[in-house]
Structure formats: C-alpha cells, structure tokens
N, C-alpha and C. Protein backbone atom coordinates (compact mmCIF):
# COMPACT_ATOMS: atom_id res chain seq x y z
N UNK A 1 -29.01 -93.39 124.29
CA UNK A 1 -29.51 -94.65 123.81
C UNK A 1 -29.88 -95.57 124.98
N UNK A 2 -29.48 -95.51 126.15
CA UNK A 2 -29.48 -96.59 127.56
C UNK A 2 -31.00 -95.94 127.91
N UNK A 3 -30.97 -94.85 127.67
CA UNK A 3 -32.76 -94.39 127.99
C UNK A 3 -33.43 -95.36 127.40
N UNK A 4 -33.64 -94.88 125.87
CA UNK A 4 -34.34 -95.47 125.29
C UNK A 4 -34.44 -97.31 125.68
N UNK A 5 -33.61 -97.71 126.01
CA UNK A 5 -33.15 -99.11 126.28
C UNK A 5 -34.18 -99.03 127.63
N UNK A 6 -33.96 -98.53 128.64
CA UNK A 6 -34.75 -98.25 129.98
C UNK A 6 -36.22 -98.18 129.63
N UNK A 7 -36.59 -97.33 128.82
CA UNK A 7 -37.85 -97.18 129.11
C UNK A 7 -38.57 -97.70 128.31
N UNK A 8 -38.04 -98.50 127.46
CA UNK A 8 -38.96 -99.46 126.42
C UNK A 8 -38.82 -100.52 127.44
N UNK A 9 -38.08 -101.17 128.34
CA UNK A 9 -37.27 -102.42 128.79
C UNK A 9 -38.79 -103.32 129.36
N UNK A 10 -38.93 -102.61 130.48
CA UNK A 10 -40.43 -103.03 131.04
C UNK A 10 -41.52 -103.46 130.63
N UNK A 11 -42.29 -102.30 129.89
CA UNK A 11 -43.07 -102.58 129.09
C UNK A 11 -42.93 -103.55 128.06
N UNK A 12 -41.90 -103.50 127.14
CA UNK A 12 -41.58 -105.08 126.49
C UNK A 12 -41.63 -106.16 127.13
N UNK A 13 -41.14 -105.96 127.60
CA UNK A 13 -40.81 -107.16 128.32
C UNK A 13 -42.18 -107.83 128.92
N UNK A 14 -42.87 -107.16 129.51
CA UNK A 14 -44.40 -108.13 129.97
C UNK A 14 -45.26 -108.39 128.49
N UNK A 15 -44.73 -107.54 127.62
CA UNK A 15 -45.80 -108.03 126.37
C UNK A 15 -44.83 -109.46 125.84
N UNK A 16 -43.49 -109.29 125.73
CA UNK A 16 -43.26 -110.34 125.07
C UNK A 16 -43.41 -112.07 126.06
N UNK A 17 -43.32 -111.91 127.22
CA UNK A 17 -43.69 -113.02 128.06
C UNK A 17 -44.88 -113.55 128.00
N UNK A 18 -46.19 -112.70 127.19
CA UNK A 18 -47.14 -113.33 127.19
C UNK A 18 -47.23 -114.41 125.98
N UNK A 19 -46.52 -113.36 125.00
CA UNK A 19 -45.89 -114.95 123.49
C UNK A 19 -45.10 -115.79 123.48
N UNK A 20 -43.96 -115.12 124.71
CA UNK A 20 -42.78 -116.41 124.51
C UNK A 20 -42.53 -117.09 126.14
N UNK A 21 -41.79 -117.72 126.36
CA UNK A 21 -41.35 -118.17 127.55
C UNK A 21 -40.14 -117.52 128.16
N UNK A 22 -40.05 -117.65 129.56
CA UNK A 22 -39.51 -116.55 130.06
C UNK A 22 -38.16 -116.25 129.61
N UNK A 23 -37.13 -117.25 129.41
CA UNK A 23 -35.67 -117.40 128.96
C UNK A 23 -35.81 -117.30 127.81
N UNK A 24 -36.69 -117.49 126.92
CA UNK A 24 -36.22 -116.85 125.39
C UNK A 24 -36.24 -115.21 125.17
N UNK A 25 -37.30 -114.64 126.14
CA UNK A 25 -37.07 -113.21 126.37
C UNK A 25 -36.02 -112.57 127.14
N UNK A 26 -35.66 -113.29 128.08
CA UNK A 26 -34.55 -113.25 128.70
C UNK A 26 -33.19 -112.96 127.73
N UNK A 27 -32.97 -113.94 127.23
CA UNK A 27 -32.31 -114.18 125.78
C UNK A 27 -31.71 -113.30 125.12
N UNK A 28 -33.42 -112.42 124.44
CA UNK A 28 -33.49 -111.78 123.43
C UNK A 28 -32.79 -110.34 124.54
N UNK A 29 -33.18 -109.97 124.82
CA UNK A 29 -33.17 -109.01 126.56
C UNK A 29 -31.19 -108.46 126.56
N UNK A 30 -30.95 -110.04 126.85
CA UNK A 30 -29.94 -110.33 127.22
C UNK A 30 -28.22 -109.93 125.69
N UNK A 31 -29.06 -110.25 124.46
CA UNK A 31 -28.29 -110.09 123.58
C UNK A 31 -28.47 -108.64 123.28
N UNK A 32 -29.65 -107.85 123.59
CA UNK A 32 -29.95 -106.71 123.01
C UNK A 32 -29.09 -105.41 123.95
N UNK A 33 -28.67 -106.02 125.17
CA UNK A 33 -28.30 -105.27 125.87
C UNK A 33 -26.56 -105.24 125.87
N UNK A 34 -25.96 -106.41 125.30
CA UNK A 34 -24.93 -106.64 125.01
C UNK A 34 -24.27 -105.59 123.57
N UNK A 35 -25.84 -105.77 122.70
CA UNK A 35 -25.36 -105.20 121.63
C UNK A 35 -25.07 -103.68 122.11
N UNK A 36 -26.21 -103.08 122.66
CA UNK A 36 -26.07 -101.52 123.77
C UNK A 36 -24.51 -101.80 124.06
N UNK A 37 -24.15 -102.18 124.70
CA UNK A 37 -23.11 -102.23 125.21
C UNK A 37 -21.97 -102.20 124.29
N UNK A 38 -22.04 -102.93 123.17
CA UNK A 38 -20.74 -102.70 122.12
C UNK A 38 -21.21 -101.25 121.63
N UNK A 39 -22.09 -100.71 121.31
CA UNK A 39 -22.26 -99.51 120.61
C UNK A 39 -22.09 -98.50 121.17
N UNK A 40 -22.01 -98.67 122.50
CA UNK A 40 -21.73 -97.47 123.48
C UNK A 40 -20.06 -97.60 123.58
N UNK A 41 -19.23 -98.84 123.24
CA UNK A 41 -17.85 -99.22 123.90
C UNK A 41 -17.19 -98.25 122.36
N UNK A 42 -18.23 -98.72 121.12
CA UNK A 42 -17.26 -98.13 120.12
C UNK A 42 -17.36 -96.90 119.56
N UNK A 43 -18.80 -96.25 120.19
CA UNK A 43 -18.73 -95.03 119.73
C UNK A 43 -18.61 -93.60 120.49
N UNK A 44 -18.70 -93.99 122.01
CA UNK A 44 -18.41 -93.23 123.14
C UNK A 44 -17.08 -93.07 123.87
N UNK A 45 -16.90 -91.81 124.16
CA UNK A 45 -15.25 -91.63 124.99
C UNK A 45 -15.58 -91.84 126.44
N UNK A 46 -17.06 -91.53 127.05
CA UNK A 46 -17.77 -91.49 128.43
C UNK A 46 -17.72 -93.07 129.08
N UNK A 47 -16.62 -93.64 129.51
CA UNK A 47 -16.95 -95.00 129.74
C UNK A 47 -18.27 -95.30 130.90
N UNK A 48 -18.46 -94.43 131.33
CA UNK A 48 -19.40 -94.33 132.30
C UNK A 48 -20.92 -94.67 132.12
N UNK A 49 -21.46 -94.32 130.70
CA UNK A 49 -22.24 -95.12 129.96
C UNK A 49 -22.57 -96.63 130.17
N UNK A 50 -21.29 -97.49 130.10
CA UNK A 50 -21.47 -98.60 130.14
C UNK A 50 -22.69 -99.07 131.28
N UNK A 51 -22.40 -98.35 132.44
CA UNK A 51 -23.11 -98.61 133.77
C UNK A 51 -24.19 -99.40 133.42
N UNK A 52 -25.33 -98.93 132.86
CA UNK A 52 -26.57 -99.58 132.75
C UNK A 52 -26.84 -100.64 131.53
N UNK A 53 -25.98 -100.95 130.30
CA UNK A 53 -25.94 -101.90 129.41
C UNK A 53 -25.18 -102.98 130.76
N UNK A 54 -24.05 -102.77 131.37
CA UNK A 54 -23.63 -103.63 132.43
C UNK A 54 -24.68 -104.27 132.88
N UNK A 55 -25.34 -103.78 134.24
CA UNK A 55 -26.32 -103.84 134.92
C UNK A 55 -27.52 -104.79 133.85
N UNK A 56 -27.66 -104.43 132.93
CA UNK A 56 -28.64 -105.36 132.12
C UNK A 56 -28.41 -106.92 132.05
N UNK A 57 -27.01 -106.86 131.51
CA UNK A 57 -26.32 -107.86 131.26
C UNK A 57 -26.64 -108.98 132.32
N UNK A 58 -26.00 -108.38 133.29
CA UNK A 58 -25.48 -109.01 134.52
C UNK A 58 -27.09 -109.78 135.04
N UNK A 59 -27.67 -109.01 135.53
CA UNK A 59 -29.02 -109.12 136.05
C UNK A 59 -29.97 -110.07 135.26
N UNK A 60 -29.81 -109.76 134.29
CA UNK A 60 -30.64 -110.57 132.90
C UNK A 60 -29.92 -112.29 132.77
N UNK A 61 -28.54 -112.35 133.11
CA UNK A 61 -28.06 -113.56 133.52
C UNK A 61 -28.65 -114.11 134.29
N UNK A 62 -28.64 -113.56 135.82
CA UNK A 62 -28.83 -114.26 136.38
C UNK A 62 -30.73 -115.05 136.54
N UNK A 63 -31.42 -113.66 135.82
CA UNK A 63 -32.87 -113.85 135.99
C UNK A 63 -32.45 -115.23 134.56
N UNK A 64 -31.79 -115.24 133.83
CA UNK A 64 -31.98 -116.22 132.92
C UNK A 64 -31.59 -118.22 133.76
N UNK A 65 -30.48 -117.85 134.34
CA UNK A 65 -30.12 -118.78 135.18
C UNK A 65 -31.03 -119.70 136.58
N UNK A 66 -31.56 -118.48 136.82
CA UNK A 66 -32.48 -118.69 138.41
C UNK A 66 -33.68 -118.93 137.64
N UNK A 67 -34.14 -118.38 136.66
CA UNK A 67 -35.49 -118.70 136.01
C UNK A 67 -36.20 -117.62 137.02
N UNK A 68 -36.25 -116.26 137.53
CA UNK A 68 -36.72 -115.19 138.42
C UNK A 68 -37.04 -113.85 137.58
N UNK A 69 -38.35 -113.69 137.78
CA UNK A 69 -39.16 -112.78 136.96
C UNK A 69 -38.31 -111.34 137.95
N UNK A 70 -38.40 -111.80 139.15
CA UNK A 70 -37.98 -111.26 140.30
C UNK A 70 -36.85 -110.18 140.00
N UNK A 71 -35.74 -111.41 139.74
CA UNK A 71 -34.92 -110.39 139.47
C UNK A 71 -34.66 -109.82 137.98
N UNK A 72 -35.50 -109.59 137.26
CA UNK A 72 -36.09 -108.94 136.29
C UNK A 72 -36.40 -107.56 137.04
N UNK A 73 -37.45 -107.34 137.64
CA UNK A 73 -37.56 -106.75 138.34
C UNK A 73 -36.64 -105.49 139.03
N UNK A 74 -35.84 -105.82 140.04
CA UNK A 74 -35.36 -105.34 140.58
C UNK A 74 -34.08 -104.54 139.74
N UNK A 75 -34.01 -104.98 138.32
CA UNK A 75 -32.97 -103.79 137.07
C UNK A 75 -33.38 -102.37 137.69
N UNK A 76 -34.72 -102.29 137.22
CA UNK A 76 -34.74 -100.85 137.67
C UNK A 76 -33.70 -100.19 138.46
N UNK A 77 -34.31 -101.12 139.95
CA UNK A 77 -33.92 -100.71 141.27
C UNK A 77 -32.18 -100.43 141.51
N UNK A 78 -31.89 -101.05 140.91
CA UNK A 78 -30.19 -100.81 140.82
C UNK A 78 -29.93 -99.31 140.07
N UNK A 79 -30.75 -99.33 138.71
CA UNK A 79 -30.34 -98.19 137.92
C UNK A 79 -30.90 -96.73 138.91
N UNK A 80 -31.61 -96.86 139.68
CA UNK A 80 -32.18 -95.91 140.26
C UNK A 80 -31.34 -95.27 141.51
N UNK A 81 -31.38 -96.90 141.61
CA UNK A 81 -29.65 -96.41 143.22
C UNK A 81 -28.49 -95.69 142.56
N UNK A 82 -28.09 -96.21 141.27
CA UNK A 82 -27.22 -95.29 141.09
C UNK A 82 -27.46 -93.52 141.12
N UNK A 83 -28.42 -93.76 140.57
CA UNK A 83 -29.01 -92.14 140.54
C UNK A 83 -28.45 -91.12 141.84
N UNK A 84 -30.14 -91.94 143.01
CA UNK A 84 -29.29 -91.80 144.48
C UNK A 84 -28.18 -91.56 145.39
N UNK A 85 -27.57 -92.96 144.29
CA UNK A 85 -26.01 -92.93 145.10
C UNK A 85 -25.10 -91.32 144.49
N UNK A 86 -25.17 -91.02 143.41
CA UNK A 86 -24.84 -89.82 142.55
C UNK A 86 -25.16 -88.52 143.35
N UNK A 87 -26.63 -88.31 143.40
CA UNK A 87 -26.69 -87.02 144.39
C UNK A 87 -26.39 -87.37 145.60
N UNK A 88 -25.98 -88.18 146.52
CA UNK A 88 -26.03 -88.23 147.96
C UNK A 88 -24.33 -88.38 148.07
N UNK A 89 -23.45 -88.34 147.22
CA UNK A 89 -22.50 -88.36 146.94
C UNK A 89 -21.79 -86.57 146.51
N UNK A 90 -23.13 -86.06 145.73
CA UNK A 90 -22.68 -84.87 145.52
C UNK A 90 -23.21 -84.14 146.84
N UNK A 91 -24.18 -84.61 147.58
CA UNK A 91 -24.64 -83.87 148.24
C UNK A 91 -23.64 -83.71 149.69
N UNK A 92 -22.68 -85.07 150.12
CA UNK A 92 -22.17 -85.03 150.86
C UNK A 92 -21.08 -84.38 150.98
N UNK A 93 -20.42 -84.23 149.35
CA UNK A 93 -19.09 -83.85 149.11
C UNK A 93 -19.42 -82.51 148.73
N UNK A 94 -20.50 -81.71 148.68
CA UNK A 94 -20.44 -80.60 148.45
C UNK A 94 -20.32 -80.36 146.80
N UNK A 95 -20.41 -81.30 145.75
CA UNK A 95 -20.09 -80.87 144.38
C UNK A 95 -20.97 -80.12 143.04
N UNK A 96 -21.84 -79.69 144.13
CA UNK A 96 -23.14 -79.06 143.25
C UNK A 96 -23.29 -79.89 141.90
N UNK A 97 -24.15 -80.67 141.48
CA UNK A 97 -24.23 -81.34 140.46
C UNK A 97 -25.21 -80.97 139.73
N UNK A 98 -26.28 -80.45 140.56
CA UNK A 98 -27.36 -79.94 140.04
C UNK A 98 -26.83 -78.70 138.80
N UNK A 99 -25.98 -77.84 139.66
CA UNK A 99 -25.37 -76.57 139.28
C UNK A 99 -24.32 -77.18 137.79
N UNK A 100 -23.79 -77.95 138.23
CA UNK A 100 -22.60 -78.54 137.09
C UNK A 100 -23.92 -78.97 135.77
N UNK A 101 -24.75 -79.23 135.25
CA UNK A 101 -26.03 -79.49 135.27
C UNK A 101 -26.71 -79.07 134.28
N UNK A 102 -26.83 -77.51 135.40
CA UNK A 102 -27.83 -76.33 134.75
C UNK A 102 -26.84 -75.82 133.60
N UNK A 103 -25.04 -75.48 133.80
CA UNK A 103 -24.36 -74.93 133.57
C UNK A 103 -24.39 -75.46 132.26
N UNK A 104 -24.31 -76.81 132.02
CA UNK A 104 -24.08 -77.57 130.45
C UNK A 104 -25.23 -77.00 129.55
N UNK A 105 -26.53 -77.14 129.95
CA UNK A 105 -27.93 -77.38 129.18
C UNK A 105 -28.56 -75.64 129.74
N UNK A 106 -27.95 -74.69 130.07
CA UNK A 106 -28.97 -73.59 130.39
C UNK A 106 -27.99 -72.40 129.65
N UNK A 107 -28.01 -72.34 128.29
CA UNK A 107 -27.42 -70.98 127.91
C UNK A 107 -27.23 -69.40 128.41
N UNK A 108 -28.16 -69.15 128.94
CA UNK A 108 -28.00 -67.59 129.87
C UNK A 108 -26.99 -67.63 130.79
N UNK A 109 -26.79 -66.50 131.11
CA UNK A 109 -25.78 -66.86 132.17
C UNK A 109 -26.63 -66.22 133.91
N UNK A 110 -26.40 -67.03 134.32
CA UNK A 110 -26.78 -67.14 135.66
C UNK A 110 -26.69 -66.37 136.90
N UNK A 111 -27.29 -65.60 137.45
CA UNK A 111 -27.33 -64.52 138.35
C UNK A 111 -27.01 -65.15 139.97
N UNK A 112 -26.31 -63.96 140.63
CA UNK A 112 -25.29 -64.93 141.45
C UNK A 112 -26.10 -65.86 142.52
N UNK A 113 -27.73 -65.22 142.72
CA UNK A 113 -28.69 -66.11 143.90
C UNK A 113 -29.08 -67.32 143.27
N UNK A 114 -29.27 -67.24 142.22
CA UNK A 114 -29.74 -68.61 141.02
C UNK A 114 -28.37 -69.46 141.08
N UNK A 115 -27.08 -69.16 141.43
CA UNK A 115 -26.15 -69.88 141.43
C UNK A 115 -26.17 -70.90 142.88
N UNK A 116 -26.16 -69.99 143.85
CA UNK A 116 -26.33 -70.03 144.90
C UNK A 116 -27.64 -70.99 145.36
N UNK A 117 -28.82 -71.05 144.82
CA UNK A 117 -29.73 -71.95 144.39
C UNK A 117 -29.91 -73.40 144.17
N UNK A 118 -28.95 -73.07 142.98
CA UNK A 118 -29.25 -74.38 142.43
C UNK A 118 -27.33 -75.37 143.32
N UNK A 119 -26.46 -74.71 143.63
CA UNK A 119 -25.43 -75.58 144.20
C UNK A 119 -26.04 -75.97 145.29
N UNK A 120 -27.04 -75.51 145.81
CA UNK A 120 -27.50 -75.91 147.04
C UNK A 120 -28.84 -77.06 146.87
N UNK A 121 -29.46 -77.11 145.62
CA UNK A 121 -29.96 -78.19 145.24
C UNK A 121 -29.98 -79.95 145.20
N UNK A 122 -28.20 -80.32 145.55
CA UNK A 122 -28.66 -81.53 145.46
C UNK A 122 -29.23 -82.21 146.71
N UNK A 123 -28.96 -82.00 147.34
CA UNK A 123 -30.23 -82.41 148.68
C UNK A 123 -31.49 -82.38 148.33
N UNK A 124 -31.98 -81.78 147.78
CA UNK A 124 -34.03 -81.81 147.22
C UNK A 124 -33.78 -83.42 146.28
N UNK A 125 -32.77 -83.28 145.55
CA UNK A 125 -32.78 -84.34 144.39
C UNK A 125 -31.99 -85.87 144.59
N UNK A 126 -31.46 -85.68 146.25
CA UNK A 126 -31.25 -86.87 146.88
C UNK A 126 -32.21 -87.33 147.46
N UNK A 127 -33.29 -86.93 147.78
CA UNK A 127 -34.29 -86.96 148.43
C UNK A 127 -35.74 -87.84 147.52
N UNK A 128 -35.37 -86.88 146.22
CA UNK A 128 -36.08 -87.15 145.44
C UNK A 128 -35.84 -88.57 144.23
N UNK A 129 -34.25 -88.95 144.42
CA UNK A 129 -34.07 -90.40 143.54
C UNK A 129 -34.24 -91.17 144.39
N UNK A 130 -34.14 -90.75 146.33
CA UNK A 130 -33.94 -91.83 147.31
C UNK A 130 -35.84 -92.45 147.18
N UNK A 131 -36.81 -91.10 147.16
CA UNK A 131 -38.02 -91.67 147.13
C UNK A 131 -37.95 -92.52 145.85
N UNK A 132 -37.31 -92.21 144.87
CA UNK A 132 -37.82 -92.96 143.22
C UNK A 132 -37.15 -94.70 143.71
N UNK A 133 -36.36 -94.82 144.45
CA UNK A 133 -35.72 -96.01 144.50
C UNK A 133 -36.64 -96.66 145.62
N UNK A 134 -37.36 -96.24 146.49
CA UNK A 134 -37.90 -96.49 147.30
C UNK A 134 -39.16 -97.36 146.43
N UNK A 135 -39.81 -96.41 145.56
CA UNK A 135 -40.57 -96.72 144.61
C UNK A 135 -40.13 -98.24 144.06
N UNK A 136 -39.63 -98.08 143.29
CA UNK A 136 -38.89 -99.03 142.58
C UNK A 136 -38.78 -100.40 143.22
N UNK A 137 -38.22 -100.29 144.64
CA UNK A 137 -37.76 -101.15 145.10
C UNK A 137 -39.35 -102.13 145.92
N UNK A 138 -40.27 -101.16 145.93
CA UNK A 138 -41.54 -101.82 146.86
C UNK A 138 -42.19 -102.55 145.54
N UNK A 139 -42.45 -101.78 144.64
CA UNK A 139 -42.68 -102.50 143.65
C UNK A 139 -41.91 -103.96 142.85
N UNK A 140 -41.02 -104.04 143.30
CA UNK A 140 -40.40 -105.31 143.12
C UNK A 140 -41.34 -106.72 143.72
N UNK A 141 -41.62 -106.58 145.04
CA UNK A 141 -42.52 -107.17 145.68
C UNK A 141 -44.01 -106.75 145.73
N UNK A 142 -44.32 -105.91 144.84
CA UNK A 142 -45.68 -106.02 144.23
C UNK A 142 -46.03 -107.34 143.25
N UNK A 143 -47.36 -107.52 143.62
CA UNK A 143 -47.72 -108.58 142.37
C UNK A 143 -48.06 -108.05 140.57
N UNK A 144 -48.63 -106.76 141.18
CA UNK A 144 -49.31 -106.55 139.93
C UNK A 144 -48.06 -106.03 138.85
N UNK A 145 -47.81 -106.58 137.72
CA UNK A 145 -46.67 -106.68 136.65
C UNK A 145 -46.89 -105.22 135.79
N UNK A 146 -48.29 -105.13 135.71
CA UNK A 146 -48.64 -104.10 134.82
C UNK A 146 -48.06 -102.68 135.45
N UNK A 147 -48.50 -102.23 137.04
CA UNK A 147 -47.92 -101.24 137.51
C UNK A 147 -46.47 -101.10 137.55
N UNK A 148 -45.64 -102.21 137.76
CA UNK A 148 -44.08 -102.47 137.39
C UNK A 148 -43.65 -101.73 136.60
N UNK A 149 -44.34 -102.45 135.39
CA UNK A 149 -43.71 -101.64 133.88
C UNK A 149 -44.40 -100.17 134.01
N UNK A 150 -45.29 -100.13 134.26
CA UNK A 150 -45.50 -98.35 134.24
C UNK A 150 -44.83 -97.54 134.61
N UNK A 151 -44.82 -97.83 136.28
CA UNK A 151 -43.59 -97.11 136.69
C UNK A 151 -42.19 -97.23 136.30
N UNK A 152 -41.80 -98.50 135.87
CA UNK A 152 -40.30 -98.36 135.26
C UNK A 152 -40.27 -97.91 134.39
N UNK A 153 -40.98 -97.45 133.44
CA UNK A 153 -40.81 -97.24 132.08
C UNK A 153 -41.05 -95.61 132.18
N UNK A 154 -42.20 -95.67 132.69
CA UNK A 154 -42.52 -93.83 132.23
C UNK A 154 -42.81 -93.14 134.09
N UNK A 155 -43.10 -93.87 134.78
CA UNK A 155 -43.60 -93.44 135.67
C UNK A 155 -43.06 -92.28 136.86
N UNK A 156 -41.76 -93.18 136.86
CA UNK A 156 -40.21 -92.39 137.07
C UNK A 156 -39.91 -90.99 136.49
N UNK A 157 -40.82 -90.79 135.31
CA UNK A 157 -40.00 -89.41 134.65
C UNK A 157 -41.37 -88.44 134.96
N UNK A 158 -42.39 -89.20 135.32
CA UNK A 158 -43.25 -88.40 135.44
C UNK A 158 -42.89 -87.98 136.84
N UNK A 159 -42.47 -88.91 138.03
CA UNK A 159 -42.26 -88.23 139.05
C UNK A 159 -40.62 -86.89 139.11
N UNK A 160 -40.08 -87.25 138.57
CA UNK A 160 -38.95 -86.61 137.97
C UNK A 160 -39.16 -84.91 137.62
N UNK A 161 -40.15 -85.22 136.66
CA UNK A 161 -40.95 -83.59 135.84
C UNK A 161 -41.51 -83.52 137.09
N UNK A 162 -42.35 -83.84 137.94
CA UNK A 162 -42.90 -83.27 138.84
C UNK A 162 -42.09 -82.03 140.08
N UNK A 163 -41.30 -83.54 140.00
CA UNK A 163 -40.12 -82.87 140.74
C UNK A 163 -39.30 -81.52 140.66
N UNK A 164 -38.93 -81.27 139.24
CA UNK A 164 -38.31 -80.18 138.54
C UNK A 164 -39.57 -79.27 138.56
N UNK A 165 -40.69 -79.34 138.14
CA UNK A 165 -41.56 -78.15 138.24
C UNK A 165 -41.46 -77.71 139.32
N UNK A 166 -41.63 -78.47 140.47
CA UNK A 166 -41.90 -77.93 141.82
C UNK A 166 -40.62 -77.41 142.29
N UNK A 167 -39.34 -77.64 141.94
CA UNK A 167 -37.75 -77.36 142.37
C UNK A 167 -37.84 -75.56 141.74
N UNK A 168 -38.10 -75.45 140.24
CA UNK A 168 -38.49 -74.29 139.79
C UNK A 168 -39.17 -73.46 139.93
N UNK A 169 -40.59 -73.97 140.21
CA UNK A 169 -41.37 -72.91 140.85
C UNK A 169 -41.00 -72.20 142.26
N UNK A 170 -40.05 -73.28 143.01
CA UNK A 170 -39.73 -72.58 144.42
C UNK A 170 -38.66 -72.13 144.81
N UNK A 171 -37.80 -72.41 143.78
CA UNK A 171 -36.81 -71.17 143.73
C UNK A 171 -36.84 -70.59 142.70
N UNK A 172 -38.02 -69.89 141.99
CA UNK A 172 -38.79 -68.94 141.17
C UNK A 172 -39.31 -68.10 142.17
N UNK A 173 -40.19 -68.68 143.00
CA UNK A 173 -40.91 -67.54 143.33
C UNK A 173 -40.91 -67.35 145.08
N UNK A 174 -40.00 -68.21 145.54
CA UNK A 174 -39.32 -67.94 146.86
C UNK A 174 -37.62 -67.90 147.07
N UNK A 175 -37.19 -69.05 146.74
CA UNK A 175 -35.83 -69.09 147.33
C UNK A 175 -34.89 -68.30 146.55
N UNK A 176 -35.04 -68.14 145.62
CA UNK A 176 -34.06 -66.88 144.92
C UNK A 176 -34.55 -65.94 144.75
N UNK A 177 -35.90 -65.47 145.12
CA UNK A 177 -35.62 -63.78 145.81
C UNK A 177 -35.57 -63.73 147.25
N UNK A 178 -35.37 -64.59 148.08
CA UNK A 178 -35.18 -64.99 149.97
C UNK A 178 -33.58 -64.54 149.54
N UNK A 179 -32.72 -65.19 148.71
CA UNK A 179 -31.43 -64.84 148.62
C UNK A 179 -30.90 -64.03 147.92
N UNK A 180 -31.60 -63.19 147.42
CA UNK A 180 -31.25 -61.75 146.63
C UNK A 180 -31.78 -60.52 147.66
N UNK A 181 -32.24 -60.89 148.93
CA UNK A 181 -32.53 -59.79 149.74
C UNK A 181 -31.58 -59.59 150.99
C-alpha cells in the first residue's frame, strides 16, 4: 500500500496545487498519510512498513509549516536513501539481500552458480539505488515540477526494470556460466 501511496504522491500532488493552495494540499497529503500509517500499525506484524507513512508525515509537516514546495520535494529523496542505505548495508556486511530476495519470490530451486550470483549482487544494486538517489536528489533543485513527478512517481521503476533486465541478462548469459566453468 506505501507504493501505491509513493507513486500516486507526486503526480497528485502538482495537479492538486494547481486547484488548491499549497497547505490545504499539504493538509490533505498530510492526513492521508497518517491514515497509511494507522492501517499499516493495525493490520501489519512488519513494523518496518511504517518507514515511509513516517517519512510522509514528518516531511509534509514541516513543508506545511515552512510553506516549502522544496521540501515536498526532497520525500522522495529520503525514501530512496533508504533503499541505498539497505543495499550498502547488505553489501558491506556481506548479507546477500538480493539472494534473501530471489529466495522468497523465485519458486525453482536454484543452481549452486545462480546462488553464487545473485549473493554477490548487492553491489550492482548499491550502485544502482545510490544512482536513483542521486537522481532524486538533483532533481530537487530542478525547476521543472513536471519532470519531478515523473521521475518520482514512475520514473524510478523504470530505471529499476532497466536495471533488473540488464542484472539478468548478464548473469544469463555471462556471469553464471564464467562460474559454472
């Protein structure tokens, strides 16, 4: 549900500023993310969820307080660091996350170079949330509002899928037969 919350967030949000004024969207923003937040508190055991109804909250205060489109803005950029901070965390500690991952959502069972593969993966995908935050974060200090919401909303997943095609295709058709020889 925090997806869905994410990737509508942007894009709403510049349509409704053109009808209302900035703190009544703020407002609306601000209660909607609260409500996220009780529905995740009463129907989830994962408290970890909370993270990004938090982050809404919080941020959406203060853009309501400061009167800052700005830090409107920069939501993304937090939700994205976490990402970052997640693989560069697995990547340092060694916790294959990628692998923890594949293991939930990939029914077959896994051949030992494809294992070997993908634990060795989160480095491509620290690399790859550090560019998405990079993203994120230049665009904050962009003017143009419209590219904002694009990229926050959908733009991210398109670089994301890109990402995974290209992670697959190359340990498809190089790195896991380099490690099966």
């Amino acid at each position: 549900m925090s997806s869905v919350f994410t990737l509508l967030f942007a894009p709403s949000f510049i349509l409704l500023i053109r009808f209302y004024d900035f703190k009544t969207v703020t407002i609306i923003y601000i209660i909607l993310a609260i409500m996220l937040f009780s529905i995740i508190l009463i129907t989830k055991k994962d408290y970890k969820e909370l993270l990004t109804p938090s982050i809404y909250i919080i941020l959406l205060s203060f853009a309501y307080f400061f009167g800052s489109f700005d830090t409107v803005k920069i939501i993304p950029v937090f939700i994205s660091s976490i990402f970052f901070t997640l693989f560069l965390n697995a990547t340092i500690q060694k916790k294959a996350l990628v692998y923890s991952f594949t293991k939930k959502f990939y029914p077959k069972p896994l051949q030992d170079n494809e294992v070997r593969f993908l634990k060795k993966s989160d480095f491509y995908w620290t690399i790859v949330t550090f560019i998405n935050t990079l993203i994120q974060l230049i665009l904050v200090f962009y003017e143009n509002t419209i590219i904002w919401a694009f990229y926050s909303s959908i733009g991210w997943y398109i670089l994301f899928f890109i990402a995974l095609i290209a992670q697959i295709a190359y340990g498809k058709f190089y790195a896991i037969n380099k490690m099966s020889s």
